[in-house]
PDB file of N, CA and C in Angstrom:
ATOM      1  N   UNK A   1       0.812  -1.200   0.000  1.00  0.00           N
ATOM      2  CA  UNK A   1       0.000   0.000   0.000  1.00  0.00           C
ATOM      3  C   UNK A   1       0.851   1.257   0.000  1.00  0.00           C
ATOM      4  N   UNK A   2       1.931   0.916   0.416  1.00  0.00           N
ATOM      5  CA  UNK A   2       2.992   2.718   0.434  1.00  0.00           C
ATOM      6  C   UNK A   2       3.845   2.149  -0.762  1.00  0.00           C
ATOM      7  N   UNK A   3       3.496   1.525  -1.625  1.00  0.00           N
ATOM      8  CA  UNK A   3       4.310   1.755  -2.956  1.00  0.00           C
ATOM      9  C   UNK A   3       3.449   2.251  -3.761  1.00  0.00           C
ATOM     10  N   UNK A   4       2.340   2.335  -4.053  1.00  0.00           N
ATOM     11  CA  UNK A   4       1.385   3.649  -4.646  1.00  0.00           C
ATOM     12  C   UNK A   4       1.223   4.765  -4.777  1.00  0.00           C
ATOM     13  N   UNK A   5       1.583   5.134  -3.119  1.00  0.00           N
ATOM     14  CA  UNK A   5       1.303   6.847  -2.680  1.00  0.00           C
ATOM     15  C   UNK A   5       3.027   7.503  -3.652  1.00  0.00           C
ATOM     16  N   UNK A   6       3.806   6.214  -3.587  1.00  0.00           N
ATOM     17  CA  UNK A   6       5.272   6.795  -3.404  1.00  0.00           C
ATOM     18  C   UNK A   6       5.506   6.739  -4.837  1.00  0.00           C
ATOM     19  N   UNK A   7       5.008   6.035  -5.649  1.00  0.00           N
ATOM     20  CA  UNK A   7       5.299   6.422  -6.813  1.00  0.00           C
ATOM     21  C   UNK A   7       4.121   7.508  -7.634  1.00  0.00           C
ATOM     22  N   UNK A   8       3.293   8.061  -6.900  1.00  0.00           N
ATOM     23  CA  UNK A   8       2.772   8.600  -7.348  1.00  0.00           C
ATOM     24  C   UNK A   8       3.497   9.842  -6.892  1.00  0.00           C
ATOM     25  N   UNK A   9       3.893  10.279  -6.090  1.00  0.00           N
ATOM     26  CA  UNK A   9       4.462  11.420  -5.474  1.00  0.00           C
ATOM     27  C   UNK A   9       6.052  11.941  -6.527  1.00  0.00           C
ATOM     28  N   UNK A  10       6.437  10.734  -6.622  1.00  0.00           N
ATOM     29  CA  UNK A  10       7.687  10.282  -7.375  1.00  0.00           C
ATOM     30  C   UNK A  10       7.566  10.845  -8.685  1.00  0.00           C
ATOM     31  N   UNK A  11       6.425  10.515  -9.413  1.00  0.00           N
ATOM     32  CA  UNK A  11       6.095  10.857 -10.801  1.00  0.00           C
ATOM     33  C   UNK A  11       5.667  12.274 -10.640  1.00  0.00           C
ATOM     34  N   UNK A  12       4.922  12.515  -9.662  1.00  0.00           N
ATOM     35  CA  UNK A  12       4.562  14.110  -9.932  1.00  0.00           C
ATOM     36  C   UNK A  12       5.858  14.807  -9.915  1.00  0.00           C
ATOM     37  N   UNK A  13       7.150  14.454  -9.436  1.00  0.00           N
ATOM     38  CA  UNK A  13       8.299  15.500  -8.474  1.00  0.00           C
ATOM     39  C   UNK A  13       8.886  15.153 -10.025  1.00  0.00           C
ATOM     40  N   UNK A  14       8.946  14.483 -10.762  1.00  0.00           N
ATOM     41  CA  UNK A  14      10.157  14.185 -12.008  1.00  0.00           C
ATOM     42  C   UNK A  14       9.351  14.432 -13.198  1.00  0.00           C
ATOM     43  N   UNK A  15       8.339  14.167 -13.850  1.00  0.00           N
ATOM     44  CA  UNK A  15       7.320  14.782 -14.518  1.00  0.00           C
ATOM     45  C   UNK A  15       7.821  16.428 -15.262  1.00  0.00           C
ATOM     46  N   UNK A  16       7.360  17.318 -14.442  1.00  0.00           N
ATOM     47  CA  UNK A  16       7.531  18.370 -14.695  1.00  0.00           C
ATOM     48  C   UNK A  16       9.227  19.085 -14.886  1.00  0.00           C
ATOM     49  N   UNK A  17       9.919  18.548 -14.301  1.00  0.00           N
ATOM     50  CA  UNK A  17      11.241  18.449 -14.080  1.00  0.00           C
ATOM     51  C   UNK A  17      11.911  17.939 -15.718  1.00  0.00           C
ATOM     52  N   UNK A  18      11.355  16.925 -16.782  1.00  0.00           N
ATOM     53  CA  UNK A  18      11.582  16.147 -17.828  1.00  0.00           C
ATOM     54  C   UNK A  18      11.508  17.509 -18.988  1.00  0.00           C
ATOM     55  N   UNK A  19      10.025  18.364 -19.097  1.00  0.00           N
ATOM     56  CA  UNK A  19       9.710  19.377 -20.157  1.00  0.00           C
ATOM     57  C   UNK A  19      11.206  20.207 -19.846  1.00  0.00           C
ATOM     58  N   UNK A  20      11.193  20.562 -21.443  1.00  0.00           N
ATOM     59  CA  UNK A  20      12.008  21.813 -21.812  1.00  0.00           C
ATOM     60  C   UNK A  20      11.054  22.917 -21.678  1.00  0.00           C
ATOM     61  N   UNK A  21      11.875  24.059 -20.856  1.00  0.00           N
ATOM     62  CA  UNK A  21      10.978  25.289 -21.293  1.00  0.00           C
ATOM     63  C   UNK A  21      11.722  26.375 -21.717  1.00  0.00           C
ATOM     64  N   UNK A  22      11.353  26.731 -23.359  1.00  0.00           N
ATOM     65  CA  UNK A  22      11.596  27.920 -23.878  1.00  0.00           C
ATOM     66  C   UNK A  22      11.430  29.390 -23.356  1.00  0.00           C
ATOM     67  N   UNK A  23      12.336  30.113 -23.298  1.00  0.00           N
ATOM     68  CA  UNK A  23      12.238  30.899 -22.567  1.00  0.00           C
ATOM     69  C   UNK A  23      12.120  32.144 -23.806  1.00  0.00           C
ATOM     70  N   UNK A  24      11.386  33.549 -23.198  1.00  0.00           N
ATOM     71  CA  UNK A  24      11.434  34.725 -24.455  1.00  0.00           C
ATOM     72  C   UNK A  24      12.659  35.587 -24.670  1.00  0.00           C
ATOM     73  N   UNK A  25      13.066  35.705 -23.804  1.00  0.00           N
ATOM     74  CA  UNK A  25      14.036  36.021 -23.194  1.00  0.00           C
ATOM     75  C   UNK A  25      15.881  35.761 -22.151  1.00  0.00           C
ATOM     76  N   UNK A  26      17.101  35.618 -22.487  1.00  0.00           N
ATOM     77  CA  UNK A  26      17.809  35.205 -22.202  1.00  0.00           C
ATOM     78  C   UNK A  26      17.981  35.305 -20.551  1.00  0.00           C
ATOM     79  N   UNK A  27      18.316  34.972 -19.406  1.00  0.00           N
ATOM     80  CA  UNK A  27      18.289  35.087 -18.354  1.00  0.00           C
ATOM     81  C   UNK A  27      19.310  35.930 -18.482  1.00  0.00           C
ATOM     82  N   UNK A  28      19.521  36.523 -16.923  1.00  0.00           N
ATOM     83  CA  UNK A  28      21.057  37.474 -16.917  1.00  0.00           C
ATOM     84  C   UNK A  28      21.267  36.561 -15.796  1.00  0.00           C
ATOM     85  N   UNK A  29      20.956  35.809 -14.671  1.00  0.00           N
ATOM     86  CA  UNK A  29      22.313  35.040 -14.279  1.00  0.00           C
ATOM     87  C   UNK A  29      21.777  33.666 -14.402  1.00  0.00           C
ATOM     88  N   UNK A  30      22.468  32.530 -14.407  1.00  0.00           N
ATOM     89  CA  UNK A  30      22.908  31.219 -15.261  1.00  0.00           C
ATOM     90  C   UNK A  30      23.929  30.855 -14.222  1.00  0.00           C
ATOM     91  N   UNK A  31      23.712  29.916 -13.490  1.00  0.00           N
ATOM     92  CA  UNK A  31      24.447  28.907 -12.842  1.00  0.00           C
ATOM     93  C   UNK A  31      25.545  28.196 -14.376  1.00  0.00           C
ATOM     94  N   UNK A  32      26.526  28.097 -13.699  1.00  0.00           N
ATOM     95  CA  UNK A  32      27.137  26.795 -14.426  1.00  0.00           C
ATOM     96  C   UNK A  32      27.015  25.803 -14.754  1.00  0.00           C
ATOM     97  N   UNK A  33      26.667  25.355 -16.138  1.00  0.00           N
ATOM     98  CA  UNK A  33      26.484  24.384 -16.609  1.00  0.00           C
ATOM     99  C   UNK A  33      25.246  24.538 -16.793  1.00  0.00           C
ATOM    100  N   UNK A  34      24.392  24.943 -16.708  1.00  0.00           N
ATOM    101  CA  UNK A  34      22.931  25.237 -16.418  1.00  0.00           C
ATOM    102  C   UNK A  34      22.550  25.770 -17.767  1.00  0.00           C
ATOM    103  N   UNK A  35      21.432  24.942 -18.190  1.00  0.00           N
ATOM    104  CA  UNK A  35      21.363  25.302 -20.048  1.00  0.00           C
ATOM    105  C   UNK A  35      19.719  26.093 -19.376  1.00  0.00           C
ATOM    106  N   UNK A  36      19.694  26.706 -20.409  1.00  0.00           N
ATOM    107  CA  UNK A  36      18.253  27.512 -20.777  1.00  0.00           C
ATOM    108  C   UNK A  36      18.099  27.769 -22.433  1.00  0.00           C
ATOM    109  N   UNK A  37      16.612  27.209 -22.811  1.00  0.00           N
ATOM    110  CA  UNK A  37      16.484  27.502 -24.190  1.00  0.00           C
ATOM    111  C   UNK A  37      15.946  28.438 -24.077  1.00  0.00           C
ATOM    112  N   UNK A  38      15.953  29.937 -25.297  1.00  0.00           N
ATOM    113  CA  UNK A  38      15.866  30.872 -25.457  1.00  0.00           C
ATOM    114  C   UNK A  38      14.830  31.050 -27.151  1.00  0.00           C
ATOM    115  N   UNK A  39      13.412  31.418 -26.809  1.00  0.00           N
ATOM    116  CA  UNK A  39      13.098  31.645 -28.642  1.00  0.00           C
ATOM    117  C   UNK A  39      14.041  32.920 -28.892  1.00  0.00           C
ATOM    118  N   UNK A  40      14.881  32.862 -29.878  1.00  0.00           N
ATOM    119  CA  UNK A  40      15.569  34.009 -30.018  1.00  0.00           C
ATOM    120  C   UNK A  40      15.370  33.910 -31.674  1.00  0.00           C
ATOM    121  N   UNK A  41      15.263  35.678 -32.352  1.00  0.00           N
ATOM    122  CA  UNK A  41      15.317  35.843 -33.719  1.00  0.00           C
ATOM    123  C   UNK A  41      16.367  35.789 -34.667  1.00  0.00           C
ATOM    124  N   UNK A  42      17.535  35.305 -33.647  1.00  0.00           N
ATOM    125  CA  UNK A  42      18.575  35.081 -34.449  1.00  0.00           C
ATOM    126  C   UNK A  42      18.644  33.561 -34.961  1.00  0.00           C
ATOM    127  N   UNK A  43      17.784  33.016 -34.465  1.00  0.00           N
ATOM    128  CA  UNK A  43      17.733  31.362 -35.393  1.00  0.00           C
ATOM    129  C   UNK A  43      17.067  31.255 -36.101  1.00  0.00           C
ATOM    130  N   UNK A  44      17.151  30.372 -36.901  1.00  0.00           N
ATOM    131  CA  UNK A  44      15.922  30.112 -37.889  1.00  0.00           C
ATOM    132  C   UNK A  44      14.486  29.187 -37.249  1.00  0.00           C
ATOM    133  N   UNK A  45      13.468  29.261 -38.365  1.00  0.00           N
ATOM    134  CA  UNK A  45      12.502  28.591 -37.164  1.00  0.00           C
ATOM    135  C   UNK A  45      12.798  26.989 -37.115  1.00  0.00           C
ATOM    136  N   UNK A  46      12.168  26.267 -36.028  1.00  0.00           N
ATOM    137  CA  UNK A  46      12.185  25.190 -35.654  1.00  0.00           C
ATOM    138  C   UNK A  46      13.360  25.348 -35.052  1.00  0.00           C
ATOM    139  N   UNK A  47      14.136  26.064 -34.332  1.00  0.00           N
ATOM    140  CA  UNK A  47      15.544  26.265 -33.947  1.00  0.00           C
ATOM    141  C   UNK A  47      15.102  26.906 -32.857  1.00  0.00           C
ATOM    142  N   UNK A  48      16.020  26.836 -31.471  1.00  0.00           N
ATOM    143  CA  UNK A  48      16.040  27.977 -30.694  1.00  0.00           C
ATOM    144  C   UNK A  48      17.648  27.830 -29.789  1.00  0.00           C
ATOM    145  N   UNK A  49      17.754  29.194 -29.487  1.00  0.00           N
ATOM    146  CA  UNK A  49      19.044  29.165 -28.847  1.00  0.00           C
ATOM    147  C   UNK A  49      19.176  28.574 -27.726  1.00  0.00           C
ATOM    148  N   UNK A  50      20.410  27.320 -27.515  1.00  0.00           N
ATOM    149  CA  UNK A  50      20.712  26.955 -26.178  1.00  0.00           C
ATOM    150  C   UNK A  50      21.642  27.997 -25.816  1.00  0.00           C
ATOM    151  N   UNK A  51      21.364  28.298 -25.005  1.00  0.00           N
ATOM    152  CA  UNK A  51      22.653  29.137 -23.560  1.00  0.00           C
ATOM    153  C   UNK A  51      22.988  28.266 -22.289  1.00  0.00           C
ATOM    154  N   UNK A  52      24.589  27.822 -22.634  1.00  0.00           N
ATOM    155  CA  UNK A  52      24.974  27.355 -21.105  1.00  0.00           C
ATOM    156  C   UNK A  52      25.677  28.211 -20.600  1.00  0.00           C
ATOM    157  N   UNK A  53      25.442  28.015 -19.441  1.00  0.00           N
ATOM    158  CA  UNK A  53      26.038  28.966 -18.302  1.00  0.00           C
ATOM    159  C   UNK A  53      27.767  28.137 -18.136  1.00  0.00           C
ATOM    160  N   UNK A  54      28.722  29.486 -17.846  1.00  0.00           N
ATOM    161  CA  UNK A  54      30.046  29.125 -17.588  1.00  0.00           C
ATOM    162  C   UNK A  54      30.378  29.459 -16.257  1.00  0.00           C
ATOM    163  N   UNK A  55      31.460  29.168 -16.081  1.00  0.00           N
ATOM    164  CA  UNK A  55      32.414  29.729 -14.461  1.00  0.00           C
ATOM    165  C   UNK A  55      32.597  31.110 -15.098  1.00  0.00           C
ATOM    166  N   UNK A  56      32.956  31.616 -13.839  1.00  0.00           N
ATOM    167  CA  UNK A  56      32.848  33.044 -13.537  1.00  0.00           C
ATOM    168  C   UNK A  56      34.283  33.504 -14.709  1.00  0.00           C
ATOM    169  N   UNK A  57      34.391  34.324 -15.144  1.00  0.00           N
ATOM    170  CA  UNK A  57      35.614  34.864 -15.968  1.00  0.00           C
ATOM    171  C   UNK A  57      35.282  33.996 -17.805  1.00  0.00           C
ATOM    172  N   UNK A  58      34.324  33.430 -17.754  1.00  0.00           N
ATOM    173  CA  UNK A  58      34.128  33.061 -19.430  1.00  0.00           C
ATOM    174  C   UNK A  58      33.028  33.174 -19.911  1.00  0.00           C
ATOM    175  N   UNK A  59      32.981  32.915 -20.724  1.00  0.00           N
ATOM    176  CA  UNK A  59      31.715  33.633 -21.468  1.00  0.00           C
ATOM    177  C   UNK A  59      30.559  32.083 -21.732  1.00  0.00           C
ATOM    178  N   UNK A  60      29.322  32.583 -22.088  1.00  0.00           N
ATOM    179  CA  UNK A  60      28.409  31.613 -22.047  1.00  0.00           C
ATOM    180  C   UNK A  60      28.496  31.392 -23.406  1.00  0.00           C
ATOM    181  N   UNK A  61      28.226  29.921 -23.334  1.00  0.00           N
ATOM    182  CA  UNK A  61      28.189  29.196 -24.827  1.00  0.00           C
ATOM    183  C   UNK A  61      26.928  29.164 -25.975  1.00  0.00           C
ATOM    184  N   UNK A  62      26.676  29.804 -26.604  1.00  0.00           N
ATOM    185  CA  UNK A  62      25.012  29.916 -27.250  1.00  0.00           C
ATOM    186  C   UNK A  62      25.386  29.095 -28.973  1.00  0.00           C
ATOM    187  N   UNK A  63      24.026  28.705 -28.724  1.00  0.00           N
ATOM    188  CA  UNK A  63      24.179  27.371 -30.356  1.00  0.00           C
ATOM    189  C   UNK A  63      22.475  27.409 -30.346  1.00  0.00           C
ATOM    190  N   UNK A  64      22.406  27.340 -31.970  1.00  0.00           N
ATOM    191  CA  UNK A  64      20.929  27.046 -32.408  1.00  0.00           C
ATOM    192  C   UNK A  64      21.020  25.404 -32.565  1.00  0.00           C
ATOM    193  N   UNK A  65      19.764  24.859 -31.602  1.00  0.00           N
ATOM    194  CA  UNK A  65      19.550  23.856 -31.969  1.00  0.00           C
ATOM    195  C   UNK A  65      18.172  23.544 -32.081  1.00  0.00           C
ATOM    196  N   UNK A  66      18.166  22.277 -32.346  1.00  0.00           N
ATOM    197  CA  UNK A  66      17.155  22.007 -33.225  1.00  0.00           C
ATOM    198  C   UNK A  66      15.955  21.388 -32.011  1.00  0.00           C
ATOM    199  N   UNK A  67      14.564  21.441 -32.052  1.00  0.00           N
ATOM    200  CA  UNK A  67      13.912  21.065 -31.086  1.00  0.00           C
ATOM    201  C   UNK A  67      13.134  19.922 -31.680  1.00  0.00           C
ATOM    202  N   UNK A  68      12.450  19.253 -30.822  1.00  0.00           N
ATOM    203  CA  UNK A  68      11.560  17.908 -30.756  1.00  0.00           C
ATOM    204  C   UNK A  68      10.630  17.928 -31.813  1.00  0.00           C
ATOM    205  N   UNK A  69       9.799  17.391 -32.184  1.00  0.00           N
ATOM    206  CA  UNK A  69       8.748  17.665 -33.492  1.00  0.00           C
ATOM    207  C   UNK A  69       7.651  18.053 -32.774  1.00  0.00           C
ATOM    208  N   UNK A  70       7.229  18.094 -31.701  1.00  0.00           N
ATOM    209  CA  UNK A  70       6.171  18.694 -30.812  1.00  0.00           C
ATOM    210  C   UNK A  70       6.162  19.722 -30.344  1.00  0.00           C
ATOM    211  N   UNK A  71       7.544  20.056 -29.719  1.00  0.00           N
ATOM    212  CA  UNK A  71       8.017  21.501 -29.846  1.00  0.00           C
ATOM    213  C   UNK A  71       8.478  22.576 -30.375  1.00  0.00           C
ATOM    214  N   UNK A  72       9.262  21.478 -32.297  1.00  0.00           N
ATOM    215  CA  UNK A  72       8.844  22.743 -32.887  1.00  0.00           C
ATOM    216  C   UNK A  72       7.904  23.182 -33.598  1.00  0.00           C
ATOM    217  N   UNK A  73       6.720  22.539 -33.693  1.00  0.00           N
ATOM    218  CA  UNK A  73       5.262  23.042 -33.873  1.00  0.00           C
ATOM    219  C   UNK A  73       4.980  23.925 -33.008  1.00  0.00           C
ATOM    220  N   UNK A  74       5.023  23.921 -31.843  1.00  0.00           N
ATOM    221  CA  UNK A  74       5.082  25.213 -31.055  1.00  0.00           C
ATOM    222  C   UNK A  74       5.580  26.241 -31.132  1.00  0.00           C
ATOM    223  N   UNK A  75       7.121  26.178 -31.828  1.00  0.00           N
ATOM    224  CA  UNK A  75       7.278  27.253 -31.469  1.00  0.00           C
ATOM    225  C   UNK A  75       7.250  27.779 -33.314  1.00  0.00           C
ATOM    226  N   UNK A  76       6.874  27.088 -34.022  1.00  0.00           N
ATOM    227  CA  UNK A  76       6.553  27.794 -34.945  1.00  0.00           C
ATOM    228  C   UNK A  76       5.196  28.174 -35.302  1.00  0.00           C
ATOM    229  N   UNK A  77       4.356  27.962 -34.637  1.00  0.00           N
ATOM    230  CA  UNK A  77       2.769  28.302 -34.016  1.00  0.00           C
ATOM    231  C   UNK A  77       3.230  29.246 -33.473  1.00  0.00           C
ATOM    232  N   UNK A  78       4.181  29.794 -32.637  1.00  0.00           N
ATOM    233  CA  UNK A  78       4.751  31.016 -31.594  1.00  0.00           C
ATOM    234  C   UNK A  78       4.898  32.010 -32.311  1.00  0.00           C
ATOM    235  N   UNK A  79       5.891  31.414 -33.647  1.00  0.00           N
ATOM    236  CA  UNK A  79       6.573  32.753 -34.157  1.00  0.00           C
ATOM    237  C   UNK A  79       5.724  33.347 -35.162  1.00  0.00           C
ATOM    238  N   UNK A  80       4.608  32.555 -35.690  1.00  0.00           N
ATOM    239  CA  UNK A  80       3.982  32.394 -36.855  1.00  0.00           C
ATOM    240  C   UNK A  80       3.090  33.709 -35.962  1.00  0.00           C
ATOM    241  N   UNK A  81       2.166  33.285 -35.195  1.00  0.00           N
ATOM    242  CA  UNK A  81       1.396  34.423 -34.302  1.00  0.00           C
ATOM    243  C   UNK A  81       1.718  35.570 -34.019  1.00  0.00           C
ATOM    244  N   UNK A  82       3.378  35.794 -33.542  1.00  0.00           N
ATOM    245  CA  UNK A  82       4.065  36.746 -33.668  1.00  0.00           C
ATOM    246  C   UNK A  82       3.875  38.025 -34.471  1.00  0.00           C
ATOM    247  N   UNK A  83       4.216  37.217 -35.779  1.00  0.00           N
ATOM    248  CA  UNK A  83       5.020  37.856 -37.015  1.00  0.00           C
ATOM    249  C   UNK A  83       2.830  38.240 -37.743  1.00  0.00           C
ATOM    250  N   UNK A  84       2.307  37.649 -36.964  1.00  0.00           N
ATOM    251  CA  UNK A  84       1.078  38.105 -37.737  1.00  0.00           C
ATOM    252  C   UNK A  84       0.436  39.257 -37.087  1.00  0.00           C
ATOM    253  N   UNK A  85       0.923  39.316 -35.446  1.00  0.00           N
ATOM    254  CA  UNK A  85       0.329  41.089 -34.831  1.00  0.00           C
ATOM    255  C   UNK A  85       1.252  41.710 -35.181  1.00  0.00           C
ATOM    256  N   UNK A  86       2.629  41.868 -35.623  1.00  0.00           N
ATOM    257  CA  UNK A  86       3.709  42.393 -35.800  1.00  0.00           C
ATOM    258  C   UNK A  86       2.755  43.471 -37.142  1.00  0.00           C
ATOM    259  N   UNK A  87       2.599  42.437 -38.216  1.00  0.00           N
ATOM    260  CA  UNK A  87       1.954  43.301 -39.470  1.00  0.00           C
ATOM    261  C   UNK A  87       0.503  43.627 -39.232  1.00  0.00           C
ATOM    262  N   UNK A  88      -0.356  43.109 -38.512  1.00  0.00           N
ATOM    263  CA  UNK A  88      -1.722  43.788 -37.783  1.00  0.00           C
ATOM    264  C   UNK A  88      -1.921  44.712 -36.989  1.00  0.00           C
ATOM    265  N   UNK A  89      -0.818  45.455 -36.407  1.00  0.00           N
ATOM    266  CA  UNK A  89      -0.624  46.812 -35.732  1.00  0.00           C
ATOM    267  C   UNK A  89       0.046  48.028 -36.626  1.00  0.00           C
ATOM    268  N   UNK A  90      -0.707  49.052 -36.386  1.00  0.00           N
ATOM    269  CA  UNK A  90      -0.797  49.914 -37.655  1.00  0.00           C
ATOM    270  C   UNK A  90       0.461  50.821 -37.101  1.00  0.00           C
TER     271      UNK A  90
END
């Protein structure tokens, strides 16, 4: 009976922990080693920027990569929406 509660508790705590989340914006501080994806306009779509975080005195590492097929429907549903109030505001 307490192997139920515990894997249910288990799955909720790692679950959410598994998703990538795109961020709009680059963070300004970044633990080391610590990646964050970024929608940024410098990639192309289905792309978004990884940023890892470095030790103190180097610079952070940024690369377009390529995302999941679920996510990049998203985020080209994202940019697509975007780029359509962009030309709908006068």
């Amino acid at each position: 009976m307490r192997v139920l509660p515990l894997v249910l508790i288990l799955s909720a705590v790692t679950l959410p922990c598994s998703a990538e989340t795109i961020l709009k914006s680059e963070p300004l501080a970044l633990a080391p080693y610590e990646v964050a994806y970024v929608h940024d306009a410098s990639c192309p779509v289905g792309k978004v920027l990884k940023v890892t975080g470095a030790i103190r005195g180097l610079h952070r590492k940024r690369a377009c990569v390529t995302l999941s097929a679920e996510q990049a429907s998203l985020a080209a549903t994202t940019s697509a929406e975007q780029a359509s109030l962009a030309t709908a505001t006068p």
